[in-house]
N, C-alpha and C. Protein backbone atom coordinates (compact mmCIF):
# COMPACT_ATOMS: atom_id res chain seq x y z
N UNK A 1 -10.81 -14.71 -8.80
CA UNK A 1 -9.71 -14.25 -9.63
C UNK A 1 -8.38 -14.33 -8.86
N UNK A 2 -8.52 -13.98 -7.52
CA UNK A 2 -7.22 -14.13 -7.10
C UNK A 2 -6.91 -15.18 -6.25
N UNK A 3 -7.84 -16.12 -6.13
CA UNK A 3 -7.46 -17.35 -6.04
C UNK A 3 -6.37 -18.10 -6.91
N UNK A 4 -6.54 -17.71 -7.95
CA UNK A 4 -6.22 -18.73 -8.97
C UNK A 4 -4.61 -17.77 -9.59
N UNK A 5 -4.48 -16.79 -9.26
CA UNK A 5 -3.32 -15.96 -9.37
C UNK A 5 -1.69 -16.66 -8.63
N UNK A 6 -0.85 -16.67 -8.99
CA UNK A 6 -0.02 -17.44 -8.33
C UNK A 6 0.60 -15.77 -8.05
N UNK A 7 1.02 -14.95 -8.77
CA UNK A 7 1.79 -13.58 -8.40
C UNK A 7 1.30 -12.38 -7.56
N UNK A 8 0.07 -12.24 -7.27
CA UNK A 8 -0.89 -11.62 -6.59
C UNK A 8 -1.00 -11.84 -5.09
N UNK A 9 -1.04 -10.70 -4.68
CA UNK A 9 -1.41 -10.96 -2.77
C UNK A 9 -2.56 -10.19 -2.74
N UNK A 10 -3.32 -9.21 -3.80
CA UNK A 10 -4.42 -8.94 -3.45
C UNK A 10 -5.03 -7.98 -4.28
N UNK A 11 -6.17 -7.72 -4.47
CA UNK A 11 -7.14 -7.14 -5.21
C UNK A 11 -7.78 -5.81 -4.67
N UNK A 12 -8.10 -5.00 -5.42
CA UNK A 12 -9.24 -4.04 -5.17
C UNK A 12 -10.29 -4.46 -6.04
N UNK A 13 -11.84 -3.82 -5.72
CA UNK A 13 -12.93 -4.18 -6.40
C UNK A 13 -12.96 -2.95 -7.65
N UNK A 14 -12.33 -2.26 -7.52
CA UNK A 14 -11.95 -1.15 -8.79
C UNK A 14 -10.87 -1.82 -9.64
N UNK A 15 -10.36 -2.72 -9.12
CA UNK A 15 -9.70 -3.57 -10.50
C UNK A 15 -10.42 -4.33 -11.50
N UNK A 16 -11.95 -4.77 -11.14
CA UNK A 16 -12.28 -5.44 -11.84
C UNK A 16 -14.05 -4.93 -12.34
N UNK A 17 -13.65 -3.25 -12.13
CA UNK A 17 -15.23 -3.10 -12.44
C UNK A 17 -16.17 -2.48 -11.65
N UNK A 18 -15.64 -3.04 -10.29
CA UNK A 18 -16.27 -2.68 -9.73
C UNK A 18 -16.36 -1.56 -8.63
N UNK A 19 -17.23 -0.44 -8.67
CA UNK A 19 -16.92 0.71 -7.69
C UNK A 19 -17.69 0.42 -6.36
N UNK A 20 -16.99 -0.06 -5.98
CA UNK A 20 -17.07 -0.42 -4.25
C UNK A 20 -15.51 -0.05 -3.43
N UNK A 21 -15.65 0.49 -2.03
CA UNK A 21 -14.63 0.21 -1.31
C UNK A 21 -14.24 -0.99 -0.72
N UNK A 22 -13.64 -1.85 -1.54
CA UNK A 22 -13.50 -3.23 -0.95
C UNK A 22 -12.78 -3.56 -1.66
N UNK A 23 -11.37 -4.48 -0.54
CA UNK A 23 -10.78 -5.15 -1.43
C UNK A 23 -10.11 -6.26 -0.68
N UNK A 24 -9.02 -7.51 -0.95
CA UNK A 24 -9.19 -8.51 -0.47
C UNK A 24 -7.60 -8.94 -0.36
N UNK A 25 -7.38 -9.42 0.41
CA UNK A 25 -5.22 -9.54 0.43
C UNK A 25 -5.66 -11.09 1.03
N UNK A 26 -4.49 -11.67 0.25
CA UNK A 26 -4.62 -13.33 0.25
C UNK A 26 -3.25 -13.46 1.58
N UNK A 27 -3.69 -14.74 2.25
CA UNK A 27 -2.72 -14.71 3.64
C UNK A 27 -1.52 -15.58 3.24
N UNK A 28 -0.68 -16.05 3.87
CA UNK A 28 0.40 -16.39 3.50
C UNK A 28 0.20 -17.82 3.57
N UNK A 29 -1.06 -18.43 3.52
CA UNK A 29 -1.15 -19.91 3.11
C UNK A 29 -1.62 -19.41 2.03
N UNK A 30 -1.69 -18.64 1.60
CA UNK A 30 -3.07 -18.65 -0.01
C UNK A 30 -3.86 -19.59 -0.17
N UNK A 31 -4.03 -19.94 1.26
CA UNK A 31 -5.45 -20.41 1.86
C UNK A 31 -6.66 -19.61 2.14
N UNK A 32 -6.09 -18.88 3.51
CA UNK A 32 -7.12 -18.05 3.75
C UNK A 32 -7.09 -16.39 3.20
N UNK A 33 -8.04 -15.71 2.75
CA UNK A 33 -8.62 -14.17 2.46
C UNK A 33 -8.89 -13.52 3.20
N UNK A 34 -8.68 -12.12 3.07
CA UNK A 34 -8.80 -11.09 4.32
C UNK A 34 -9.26 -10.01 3.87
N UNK A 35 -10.81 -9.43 3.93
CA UNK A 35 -11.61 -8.51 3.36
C UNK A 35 -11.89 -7.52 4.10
N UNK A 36 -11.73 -6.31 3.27
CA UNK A 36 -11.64 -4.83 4.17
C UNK A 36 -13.19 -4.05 3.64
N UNK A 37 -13.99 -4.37 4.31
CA UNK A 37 -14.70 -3.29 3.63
C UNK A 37 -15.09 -1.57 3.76
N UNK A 38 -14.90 -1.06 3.56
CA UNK A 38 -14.69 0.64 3.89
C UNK A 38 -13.66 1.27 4.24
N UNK A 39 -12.38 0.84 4.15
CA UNK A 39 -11.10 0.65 5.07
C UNK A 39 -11.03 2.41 5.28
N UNK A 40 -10.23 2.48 6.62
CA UNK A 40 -9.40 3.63 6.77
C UNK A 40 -8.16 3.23 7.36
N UNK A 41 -7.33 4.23 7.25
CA UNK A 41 -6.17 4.24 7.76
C UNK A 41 -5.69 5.66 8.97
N UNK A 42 -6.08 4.76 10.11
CA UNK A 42 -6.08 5.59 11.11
C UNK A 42 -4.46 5.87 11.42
N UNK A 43 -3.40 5.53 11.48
CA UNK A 43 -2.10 5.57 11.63
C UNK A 43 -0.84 5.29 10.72
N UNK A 44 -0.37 6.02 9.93
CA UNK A 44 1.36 5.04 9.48
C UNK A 44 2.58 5.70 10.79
N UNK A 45 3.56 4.99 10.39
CA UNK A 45 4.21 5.26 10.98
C UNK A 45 5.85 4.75 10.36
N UNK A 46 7.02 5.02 10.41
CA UNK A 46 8.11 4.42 9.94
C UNK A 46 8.10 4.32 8.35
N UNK A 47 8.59 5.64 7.79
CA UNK A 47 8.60 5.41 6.31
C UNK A 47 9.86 4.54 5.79
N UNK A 48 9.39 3.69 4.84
CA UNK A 48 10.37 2.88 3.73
C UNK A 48 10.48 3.08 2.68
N UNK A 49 11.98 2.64 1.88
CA UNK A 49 11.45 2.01 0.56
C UNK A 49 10.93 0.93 0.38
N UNK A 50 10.29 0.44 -0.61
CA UNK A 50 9.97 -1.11 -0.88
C UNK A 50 10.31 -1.33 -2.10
N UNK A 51 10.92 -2.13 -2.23
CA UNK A 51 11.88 -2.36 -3.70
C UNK A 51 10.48 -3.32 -4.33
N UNK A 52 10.75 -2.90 -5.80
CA UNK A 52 9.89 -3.50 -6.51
C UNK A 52 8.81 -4.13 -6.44
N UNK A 53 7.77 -3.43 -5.98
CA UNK A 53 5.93 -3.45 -5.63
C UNK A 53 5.42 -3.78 -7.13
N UNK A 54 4.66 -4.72 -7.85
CA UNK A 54 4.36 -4.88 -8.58
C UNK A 54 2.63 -4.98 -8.68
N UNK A 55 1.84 -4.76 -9.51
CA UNK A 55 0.38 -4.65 -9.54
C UNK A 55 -0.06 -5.61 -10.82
N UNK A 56 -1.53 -5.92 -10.45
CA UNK A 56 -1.95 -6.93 -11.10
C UNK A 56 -2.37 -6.26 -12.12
N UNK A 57 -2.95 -5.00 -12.25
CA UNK A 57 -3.24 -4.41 -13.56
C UNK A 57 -2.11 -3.84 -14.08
N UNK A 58 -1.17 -3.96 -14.02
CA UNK A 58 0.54 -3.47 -14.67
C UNK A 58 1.56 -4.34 -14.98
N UNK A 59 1.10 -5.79 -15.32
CA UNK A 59 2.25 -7.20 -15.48
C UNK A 59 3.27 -6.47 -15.64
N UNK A 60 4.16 -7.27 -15.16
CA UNK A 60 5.30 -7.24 -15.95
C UNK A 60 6.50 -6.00 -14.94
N UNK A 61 5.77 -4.88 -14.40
CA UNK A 61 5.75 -3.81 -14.29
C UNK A 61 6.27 -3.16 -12.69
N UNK A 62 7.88 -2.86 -12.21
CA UNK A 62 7.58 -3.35 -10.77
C UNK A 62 8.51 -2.03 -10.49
N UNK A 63 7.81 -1.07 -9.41
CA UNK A 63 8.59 0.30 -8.84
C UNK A 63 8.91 0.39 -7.96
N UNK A 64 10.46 1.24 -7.05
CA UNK A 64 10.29 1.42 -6.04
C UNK A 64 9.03 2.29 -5.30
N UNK A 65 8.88 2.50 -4.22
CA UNK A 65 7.72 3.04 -3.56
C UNK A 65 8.09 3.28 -2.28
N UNK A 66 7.41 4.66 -1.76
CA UNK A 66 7.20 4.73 -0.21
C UNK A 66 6.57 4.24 0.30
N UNK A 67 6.54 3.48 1.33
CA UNK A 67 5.13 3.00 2.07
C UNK A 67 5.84 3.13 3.80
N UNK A 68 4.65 2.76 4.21
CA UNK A 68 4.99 2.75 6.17
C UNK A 68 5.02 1.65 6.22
N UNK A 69 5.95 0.88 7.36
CA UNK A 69 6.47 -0.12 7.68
C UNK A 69 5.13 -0.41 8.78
N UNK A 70 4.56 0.49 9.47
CA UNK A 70 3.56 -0.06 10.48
C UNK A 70 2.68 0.84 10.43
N UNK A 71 1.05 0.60 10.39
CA UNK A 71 0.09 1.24 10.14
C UNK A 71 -1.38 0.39 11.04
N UNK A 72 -2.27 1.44 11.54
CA UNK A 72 -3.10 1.21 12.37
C UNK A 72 -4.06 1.03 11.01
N UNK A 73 -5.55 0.32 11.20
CA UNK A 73 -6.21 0.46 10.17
C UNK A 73 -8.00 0.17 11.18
N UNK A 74 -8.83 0.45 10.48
CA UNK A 74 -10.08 0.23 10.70
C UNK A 74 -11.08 0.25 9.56
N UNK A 75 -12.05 -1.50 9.67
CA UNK A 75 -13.08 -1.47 8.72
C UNK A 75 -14.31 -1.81 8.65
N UNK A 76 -15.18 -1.51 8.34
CA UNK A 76 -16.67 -2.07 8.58
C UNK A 76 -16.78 -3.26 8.99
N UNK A 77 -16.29 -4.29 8.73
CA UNK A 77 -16.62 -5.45 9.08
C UNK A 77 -15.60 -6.07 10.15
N UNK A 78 -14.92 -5.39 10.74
CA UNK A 78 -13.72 -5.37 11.59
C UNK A 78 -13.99 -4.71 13.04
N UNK A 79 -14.62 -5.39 14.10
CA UNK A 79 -14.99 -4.98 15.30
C UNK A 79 -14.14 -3.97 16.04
N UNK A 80 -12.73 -4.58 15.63
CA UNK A 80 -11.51 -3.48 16.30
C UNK A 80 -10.49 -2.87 15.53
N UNK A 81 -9.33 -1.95 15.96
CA UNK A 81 -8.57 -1.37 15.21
C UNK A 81 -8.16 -2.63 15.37
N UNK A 82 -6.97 -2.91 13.68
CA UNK A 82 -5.53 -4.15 13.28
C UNK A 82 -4.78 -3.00 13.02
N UNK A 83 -3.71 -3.56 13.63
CA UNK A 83 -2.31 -3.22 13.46
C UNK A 83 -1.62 -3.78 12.43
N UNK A 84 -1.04 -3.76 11.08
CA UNK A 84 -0.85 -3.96 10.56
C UNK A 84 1.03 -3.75 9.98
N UNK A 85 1.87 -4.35 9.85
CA UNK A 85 3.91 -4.42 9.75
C UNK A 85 3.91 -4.69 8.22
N UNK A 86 4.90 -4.45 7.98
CA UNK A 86 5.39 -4.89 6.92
C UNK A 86 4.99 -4.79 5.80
N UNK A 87 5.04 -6.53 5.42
CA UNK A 87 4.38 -7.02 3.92
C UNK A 87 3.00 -6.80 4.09
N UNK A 88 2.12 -7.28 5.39
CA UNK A 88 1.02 -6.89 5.44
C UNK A 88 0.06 -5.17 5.43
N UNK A 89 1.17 -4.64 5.45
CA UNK A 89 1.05 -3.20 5.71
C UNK A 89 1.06 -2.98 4.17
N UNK A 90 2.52 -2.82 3.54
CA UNK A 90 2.46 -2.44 2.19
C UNK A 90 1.46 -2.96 1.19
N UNK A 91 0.34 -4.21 0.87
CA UNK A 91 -0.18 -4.91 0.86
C UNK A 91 -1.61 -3.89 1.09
N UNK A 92 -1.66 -3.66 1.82
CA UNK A 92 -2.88 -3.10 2.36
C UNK A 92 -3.16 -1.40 1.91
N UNK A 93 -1.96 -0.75 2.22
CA UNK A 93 -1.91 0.60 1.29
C UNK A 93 -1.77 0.86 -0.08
N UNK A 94 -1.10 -0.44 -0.96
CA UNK A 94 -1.42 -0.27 -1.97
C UNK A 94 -2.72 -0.91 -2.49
N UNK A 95 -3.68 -1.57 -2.43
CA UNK A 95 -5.10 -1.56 -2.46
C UNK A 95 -6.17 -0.46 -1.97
N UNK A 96 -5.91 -0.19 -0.48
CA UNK A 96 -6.29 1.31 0.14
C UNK A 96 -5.98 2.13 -1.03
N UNK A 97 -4.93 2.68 -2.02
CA UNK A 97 -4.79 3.28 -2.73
C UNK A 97 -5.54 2.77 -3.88
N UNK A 98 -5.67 2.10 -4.38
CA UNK A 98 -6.63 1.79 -5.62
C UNK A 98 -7.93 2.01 -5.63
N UNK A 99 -8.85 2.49 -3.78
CA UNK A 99 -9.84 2.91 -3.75
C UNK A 99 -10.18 4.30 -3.62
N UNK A 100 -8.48 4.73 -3.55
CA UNK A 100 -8.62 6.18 -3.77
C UNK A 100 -8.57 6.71 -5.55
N UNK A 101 -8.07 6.12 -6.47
CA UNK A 101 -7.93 6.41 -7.43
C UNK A 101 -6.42 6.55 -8.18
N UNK A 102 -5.88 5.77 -6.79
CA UNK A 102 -4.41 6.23 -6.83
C UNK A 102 -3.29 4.68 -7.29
N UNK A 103 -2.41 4.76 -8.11
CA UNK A 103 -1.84 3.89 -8.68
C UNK A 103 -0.25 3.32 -7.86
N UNK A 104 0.53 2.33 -7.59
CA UNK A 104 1.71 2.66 -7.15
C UNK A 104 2.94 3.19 -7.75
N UNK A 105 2.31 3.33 -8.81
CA UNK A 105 3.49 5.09 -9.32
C UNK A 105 2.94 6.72 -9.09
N UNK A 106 1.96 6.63 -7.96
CA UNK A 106 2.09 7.89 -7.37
C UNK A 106 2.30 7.71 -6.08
N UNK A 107 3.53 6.38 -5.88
CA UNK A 107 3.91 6.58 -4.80
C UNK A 107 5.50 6.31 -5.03
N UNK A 108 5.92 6.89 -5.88
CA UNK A 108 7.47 6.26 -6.06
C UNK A 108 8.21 6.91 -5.24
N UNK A 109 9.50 6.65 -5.24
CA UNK A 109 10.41 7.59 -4.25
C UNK A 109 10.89 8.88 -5.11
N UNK A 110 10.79 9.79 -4.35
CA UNK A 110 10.60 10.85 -4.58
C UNK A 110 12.23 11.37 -5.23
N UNK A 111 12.41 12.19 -6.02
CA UNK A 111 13.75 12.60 -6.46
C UNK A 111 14.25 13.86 -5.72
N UNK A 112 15.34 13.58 -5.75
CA UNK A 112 16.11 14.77 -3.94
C UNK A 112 15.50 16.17 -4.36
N UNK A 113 15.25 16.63 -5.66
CA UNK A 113 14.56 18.21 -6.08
C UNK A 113 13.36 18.11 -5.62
N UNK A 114 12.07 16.96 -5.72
CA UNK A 114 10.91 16.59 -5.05
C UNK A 114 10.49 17.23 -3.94
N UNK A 115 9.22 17.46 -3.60
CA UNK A 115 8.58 18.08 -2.43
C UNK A 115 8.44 16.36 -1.46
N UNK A 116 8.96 16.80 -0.27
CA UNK A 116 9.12 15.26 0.41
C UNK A 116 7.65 14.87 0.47
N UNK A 117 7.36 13.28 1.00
CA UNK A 117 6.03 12.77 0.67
C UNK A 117 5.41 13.04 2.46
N UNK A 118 5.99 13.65 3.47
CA UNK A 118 5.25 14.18 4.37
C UNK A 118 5.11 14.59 4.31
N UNK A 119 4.64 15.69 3.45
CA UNK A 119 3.88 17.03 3.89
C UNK A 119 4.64 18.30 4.04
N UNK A 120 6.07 18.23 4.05
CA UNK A 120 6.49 19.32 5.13
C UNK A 120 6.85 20.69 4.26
N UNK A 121 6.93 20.35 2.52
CA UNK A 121 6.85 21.22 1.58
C UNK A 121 8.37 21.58 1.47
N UNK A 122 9.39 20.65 1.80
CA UNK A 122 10.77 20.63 2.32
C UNK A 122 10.96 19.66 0.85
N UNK A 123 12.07 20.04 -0.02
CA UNK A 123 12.50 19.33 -1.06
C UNK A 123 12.87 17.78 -0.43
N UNK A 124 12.77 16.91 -0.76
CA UNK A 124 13.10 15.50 -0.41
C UNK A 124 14.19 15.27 0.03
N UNK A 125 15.69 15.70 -0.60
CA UNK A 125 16.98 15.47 0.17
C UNK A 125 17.11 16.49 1.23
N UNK A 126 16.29 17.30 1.89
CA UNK A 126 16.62 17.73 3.06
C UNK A 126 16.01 17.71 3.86
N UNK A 127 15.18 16.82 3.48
CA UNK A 127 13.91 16.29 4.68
C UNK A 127 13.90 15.07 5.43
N UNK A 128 13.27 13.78 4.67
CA UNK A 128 13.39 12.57 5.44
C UNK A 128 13.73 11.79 4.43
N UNK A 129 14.73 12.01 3.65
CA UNK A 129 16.07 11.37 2.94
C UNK A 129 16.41 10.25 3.57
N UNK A 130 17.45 11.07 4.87
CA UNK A 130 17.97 10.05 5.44
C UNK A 130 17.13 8.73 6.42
N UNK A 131 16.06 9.29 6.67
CA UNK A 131 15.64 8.51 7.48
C UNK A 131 15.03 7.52 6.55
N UNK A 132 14.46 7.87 5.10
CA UNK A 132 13.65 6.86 4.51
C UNK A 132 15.06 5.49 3.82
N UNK A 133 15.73 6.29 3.59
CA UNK A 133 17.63 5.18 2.88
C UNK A 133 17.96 4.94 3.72
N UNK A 134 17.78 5.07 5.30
CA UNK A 134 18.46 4.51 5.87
C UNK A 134 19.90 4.85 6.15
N UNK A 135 20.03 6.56 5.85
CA UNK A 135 21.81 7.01 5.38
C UNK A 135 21.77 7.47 6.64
């Protein structure tokens, strides 16, 4: 299926049915595939926005979002921890999220009245505002 996708960088197996932790991010030849099976996410680090994240079960359909710019990861079929930046990072947490049950509009950016998305129970504009805009 996501071979043949020209808009897609990657799949969960809960997109199509199937309840497994597994899912698959296409590389930047959309040659080669890169399969996680059991994934965790041992580290983020460096929160962003990411302008317009779009999903294969939501055409059409594209939100801002928080994600970490750099994230440690570990998976069954993966001998060692990957370090994971960027596109490959955001890419990877939003699938990681589809095996949680979780969509990328429960990760939008948060509105300044919002409880910030670390944890700290600190409304969003007086927490890590500035650090996530960049102000």
């Amino acid at each position: 299926v996501l071979k043949n996708e020209q808009n897609g960088a990657a799949l969960a197996a809960p997109q199509l049915g199937i309840f497994k932790k597994v899912f698959v991010v296409k590389g930047n030849d959309n040659k080669k595939f890169f399969i996680y099976i059991n994934p965790i996410m041992l580290e983020q680090s460096e929160p962003f926005i990411y302008k317009n994240e779009g999903c294969l079960s939501f055409p059409e359909q594209y939100v801002d979002t928080i994600r970490y710019k750099h994230i440690k990861i570990k998976c069954e079929n993966e001998l060692k921890e990957i370090d994971l930046l960027d596109f490959d990072a955001v890419c990877f947490q939003h699938e990681y999220q589809h095996l949680q049950g979780e969509l990328m509009f429960d990760h939008l950016i948060p509105e300044a009245y919002d409880e910030c998305f670390c944890g700290s129970r600190n409304k969003f504009k007086f927490c890590c505002r500035k650090k996530v805009l960049g102000l």
